[in-house]
Protein backbone atom coordinates (compact mmCIF):
# COMPACT_ATOMS: atom_id res chain seq x y z
CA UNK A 1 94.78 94.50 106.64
CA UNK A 2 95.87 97.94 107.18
CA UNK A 3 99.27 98.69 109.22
CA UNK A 4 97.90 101.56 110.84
CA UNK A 5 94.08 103.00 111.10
CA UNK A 6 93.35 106.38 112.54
CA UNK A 7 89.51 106.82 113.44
CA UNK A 8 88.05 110.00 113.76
CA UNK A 9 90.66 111.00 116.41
CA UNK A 10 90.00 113.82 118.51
CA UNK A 11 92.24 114.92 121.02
CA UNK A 12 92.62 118.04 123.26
CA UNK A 13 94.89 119.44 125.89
CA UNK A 14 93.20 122.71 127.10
CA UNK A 15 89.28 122.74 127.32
CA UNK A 16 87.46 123.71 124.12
CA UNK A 17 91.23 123.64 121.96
CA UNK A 18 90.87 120.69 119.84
CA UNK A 19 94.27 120.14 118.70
CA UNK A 20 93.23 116.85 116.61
CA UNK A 21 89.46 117.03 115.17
CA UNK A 22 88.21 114.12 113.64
CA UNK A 23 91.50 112.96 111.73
CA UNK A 24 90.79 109.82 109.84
CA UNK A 25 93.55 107.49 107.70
CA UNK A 26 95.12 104.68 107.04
CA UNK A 27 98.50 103.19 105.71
CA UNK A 28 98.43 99.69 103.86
CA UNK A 29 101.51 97.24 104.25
CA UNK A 30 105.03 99.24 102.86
CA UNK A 31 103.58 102.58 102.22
CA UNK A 32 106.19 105.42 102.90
CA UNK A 33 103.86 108.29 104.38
CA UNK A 34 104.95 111.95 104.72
CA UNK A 35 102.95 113.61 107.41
CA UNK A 36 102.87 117.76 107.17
CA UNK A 37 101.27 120.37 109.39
CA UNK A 38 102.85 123.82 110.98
CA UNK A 39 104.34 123.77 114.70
CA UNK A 40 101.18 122.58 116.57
CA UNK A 41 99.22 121.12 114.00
CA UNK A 42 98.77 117.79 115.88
CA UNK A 43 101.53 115.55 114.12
CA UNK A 44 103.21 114.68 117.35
CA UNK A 45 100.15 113.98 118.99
CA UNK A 46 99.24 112.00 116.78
CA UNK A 47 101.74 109.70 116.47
CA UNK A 48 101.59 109.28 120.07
CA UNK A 49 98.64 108.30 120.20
CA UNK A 50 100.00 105.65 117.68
CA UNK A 51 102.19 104.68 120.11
CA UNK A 52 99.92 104.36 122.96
CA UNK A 53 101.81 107.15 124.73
CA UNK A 54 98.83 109.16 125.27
CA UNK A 55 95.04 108.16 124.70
CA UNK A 56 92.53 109.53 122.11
CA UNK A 57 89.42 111.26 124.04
CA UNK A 58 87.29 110.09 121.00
CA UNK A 59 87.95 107.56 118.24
CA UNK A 60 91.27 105.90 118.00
CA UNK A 61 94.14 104.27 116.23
CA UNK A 62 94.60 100.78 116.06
CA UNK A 63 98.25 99.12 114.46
CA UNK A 64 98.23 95.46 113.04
CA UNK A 65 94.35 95.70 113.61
CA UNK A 66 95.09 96.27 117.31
CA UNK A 67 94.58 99.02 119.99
CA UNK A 68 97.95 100.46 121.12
CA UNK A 69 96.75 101.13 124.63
CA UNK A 70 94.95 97.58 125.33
CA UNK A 71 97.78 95.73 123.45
CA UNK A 72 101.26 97.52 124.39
CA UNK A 73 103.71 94.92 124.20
CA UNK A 74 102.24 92.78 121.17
CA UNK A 75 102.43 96.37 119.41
CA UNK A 76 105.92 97.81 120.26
CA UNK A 77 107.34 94.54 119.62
CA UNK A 78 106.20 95.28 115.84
CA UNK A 79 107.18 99.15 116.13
CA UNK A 80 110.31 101.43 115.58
CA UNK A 81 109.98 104.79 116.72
CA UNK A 82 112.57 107.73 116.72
CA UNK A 83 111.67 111.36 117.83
CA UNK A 84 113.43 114.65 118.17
CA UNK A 85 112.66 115.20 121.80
CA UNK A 86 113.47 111.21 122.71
CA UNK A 87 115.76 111.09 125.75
CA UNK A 88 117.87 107.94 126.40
CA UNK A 89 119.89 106.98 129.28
CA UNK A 90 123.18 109.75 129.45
CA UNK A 91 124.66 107.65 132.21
CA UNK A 92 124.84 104.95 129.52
CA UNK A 93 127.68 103.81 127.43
CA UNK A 94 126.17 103.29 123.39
CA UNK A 95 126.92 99.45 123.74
CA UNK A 96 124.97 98.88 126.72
CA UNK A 97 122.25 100.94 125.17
CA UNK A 98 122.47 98.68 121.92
CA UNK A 99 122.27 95.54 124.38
CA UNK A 100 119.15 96.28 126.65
CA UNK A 101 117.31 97.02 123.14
CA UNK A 102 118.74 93.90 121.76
CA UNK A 103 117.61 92.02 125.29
CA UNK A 104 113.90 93.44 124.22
CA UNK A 105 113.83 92.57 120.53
CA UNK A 106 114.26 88.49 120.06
CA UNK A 107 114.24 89.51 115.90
CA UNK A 108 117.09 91.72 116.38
CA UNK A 109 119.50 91.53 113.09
CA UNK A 110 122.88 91.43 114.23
CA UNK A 111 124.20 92.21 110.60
CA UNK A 112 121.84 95.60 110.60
CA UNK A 113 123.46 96.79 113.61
CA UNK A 114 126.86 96.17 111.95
CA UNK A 115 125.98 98.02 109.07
CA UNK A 116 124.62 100.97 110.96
CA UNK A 117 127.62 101.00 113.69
CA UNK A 118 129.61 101.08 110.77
CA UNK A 119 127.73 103.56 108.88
CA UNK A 120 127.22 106.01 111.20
CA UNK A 121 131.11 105.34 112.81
CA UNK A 122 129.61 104.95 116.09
CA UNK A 123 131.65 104.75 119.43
CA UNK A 124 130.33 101.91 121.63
CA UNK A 125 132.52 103.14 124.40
CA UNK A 126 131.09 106.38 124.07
CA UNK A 127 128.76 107.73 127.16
CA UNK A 128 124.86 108.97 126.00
CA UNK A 129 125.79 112.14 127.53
CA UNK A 130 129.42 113.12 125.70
CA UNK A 131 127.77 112.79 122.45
CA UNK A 132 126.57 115.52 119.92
CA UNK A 133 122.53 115.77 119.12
CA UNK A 134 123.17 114.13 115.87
CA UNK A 135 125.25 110.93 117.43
CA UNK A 136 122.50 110.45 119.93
CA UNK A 137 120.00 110.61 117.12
CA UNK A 138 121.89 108.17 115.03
CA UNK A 139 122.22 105.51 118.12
CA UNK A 140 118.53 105.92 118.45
CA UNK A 141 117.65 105.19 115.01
CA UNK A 142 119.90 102.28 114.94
CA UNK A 143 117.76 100.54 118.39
CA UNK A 144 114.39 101.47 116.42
CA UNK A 145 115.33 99.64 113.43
CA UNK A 146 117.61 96.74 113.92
CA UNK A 147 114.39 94.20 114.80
CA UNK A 148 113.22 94.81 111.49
CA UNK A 149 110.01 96.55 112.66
CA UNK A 150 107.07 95.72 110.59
CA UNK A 151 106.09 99.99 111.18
CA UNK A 152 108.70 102.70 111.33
CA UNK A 153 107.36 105.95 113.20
CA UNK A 154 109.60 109.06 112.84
CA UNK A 155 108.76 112.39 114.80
CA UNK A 156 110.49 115.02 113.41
CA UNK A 157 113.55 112.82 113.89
CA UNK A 158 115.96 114.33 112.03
CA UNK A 159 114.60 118.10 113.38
CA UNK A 160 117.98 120.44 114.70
CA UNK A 161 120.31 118.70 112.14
CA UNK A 162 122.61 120.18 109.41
CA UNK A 163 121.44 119.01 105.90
CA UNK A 164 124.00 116.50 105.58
CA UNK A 165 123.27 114.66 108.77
CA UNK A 166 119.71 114.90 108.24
CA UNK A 167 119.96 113.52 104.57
CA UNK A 168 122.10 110.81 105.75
CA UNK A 169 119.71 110.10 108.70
CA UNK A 170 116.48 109.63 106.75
CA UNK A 171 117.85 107.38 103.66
CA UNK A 172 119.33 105.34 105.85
CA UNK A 173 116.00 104.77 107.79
CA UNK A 174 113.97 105.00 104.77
CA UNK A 175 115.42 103.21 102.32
CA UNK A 176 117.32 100.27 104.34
CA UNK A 177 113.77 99.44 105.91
CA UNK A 178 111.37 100.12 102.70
CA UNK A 179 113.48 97.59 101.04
CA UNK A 180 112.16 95.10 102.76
CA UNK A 181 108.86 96.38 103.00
CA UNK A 182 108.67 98.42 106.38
CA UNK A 183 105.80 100.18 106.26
CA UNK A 184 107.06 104.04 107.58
CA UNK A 185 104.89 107.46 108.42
CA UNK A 186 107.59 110.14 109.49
CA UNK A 187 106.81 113.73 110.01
CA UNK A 188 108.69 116.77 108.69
CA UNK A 189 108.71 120.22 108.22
CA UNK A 190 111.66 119.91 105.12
CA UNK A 191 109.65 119.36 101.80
CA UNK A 192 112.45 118.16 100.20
CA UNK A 193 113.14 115.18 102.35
CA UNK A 194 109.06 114.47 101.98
CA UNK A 195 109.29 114.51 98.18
CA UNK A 196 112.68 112.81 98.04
CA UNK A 197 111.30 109.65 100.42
CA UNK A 198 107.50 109.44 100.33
CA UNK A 199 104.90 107.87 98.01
CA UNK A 200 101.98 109.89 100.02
CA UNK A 201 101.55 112.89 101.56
CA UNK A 202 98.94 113.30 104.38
CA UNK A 203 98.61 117.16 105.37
CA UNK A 204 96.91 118.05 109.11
CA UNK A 205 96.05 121.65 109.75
CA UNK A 206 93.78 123.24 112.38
CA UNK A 207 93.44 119.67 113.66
CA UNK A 208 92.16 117.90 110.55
CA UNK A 209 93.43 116.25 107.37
CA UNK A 210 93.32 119.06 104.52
CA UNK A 211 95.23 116.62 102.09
CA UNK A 212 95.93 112.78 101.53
CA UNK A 213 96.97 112.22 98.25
CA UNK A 214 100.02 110.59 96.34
CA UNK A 215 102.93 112.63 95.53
CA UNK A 216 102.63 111.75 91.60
CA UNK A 217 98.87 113.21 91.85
CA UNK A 218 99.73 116.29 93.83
CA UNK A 219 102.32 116.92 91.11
CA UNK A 220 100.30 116.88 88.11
CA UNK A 221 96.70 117.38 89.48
CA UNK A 222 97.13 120.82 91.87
CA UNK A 223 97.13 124.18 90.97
CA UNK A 224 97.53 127.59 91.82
CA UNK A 225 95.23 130.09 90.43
CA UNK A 226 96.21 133.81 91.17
CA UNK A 227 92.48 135.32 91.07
CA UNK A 228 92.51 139.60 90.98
CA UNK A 229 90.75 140.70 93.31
CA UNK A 230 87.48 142.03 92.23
CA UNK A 231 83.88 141.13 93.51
CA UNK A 232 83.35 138.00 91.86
CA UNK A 233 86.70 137.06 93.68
CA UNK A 234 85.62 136.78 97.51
CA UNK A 235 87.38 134.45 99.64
CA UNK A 236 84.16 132.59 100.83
CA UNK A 237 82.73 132.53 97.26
CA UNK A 238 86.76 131.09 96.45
CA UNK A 239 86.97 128.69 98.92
CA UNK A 240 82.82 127.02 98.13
CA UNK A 241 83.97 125.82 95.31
CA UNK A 242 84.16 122.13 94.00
CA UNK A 243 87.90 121.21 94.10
CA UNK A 244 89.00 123.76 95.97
CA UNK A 245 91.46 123.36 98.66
CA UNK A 246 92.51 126.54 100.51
CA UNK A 247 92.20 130.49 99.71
CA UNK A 248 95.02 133.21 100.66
CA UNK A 249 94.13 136.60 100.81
CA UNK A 250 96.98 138.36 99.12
CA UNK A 251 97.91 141.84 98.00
CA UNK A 252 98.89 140.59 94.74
CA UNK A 253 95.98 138.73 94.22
CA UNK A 254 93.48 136.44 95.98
CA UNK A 255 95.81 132.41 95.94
CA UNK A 256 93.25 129.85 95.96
CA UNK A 257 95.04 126.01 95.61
CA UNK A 258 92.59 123.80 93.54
CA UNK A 259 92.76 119.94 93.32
CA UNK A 260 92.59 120.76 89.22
CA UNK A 261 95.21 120.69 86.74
CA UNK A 262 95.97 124.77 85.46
CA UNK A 263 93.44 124.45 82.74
CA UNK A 264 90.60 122.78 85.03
CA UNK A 265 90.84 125.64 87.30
CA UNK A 266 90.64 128.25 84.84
CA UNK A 267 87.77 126.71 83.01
CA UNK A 268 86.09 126.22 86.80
CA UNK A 269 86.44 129.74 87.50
CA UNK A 270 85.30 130.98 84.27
CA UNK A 271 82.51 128.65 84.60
CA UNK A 272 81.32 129.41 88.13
CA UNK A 273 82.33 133.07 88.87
CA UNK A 274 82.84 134.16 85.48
CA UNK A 275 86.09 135.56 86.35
CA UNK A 276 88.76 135.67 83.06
CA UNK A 277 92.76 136.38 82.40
CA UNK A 278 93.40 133.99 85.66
CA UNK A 279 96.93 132.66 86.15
CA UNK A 280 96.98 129.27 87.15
CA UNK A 281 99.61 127.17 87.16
CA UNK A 282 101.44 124.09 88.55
CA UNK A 283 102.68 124.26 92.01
CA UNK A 284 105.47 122.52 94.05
CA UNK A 285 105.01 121.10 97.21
CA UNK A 286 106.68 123.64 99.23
CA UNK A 287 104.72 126.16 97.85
CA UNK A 288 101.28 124.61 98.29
CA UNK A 289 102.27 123.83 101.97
CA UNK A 290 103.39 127.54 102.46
CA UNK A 291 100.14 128.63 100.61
CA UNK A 292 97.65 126.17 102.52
CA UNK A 293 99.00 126.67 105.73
CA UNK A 294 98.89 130.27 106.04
CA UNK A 295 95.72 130.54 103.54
CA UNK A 296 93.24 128.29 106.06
CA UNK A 297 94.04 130.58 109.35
């Protein structure tokens, strides 16, 4: 059974502005699942609507094979979730935090809080509200995670952080729950914590999925072809073509990102168009997201 099922999820906030159009996925048991999109491509929504935060106003998602909103408490029993706007208690001290989520959790390990506390040097005696963005981050991680959640969901949750603290953040949710086969779908908008911790990247923009594909496979089987611009080299006549993924309109050149390897793309485009001398080459994540996210506006 699949951990998590989106289906056909459509979801808007102002009439007519679909923020989520028919976004459909799903994550088997221990898959580590990097979700990408610009500001406002939908990634928080959707993974509230994972959560059961907010509702779906067509299709749905469904976690352990059940719905978040009918089932709330068998579902959050068998979820961590950490965001960068989450908000706990200031008037709190960080040990009577850790003890109202350990009140909630009857798997909570004991020796996973130790090793977080310890990790992260956290101060029980410490109030929510005296500590720095990055503490209250790390106490929030460590009450998602010490039940040994069956899903981890991460929102951005290391978002505002200096590269050091963020690193730190992520492995230590990543890794110490992957081990034991957590299955985890974080979003973010640094490509090199995506390639560094996922197996699969799942790319929303305008409101639908424009790429699900393992990390391995975008490696080797993407390109980018740098087309001259020249009538057989159109956008629309670009972007109608078999395998390919996005066009950018470019001074340089026309960018068009093809699900081919270099030589696949040039043969396509030689084939199809009949246009010659075309650079294409390999292309790193960064760059594709850069390239597909300002090429499909």
């Amino acid at each position: 059974m699949n951990i998590v099922e989106f289906q056909n999820i459509h979801r808007a906030y102002k009439r007519g502005v679909d923020v989520l159009r028919g976004v459909s996925f799903s994550i088997e048991p221990g898959e580590v699942v990097g979700l990408l999109g610009k500001n406002g491509a939908g990634k928080t929504t959707l993974i509230r609507i994972a959560m059961g935060m907010i509702e779906a106003q067509q299709g749905g998602a469904r976690l352990f094979g059940l719905d978040p909103r009918e089932k709330p408490l068998e579902v959050k029993q068998r979820v961590g979730y950490v965001s960068e706007d989450q908000i706990l208690p200031n008037f709190l001290r960080v040990e009577e935090v850790i003890q109202l989520h350990r009140g909630l959790f009857p798997n909570w390990d004991l020796q996973l809080e130790k090793e977080i506390s310890d990790r992260f040097s956290i101060s029980r005696r410490a109030k929510i509200k005296t500590l720095s963005k990055g503490q209250a981050r790390q106490v929030a991680l460590l009450c998602a995670v010490c039940h040994r959640p069956e899903l981890l969901l991460l929102d951005e949750p290391a978002g505002g952080l200096d590269p050091a603290a963020r690193r730190e953040f992520l492995e230590t949710a990543i890794q110490m729950l992957n081990e034991t086969g957590t299955t985890i779908l974080f979003s973010s908008h640094y490509m090199s914590d995506v390639e560094r911790l996922a197996a699969r990247v799942v790319m929303i923009h305008e409101g639908q999925v424009l790429i699900d594909s393992e990390l391995d496979d975008l490696r080797e089987g993407y390109s980018l072809a740098l087309v001259p611009h020249g009538p057989n080299a159109a956008r629309a006549g670009l972007i109608e073509l078999e395998q390919c993924v996005g066009v950018r309109q470019r001074s340089d050149a026309m960018h068009a990102i093809f699900k081919l390897d270099p030589e696949q793309s040039q043969a396509l485009l030689e084939r199809k168009l009949g246009i010659t001398g075309t650079r294409c080459t390999s292309i790193a994540l960064e760059e594709m997201f850069i390239e597909l996210a300002g090429g499909q506006s």
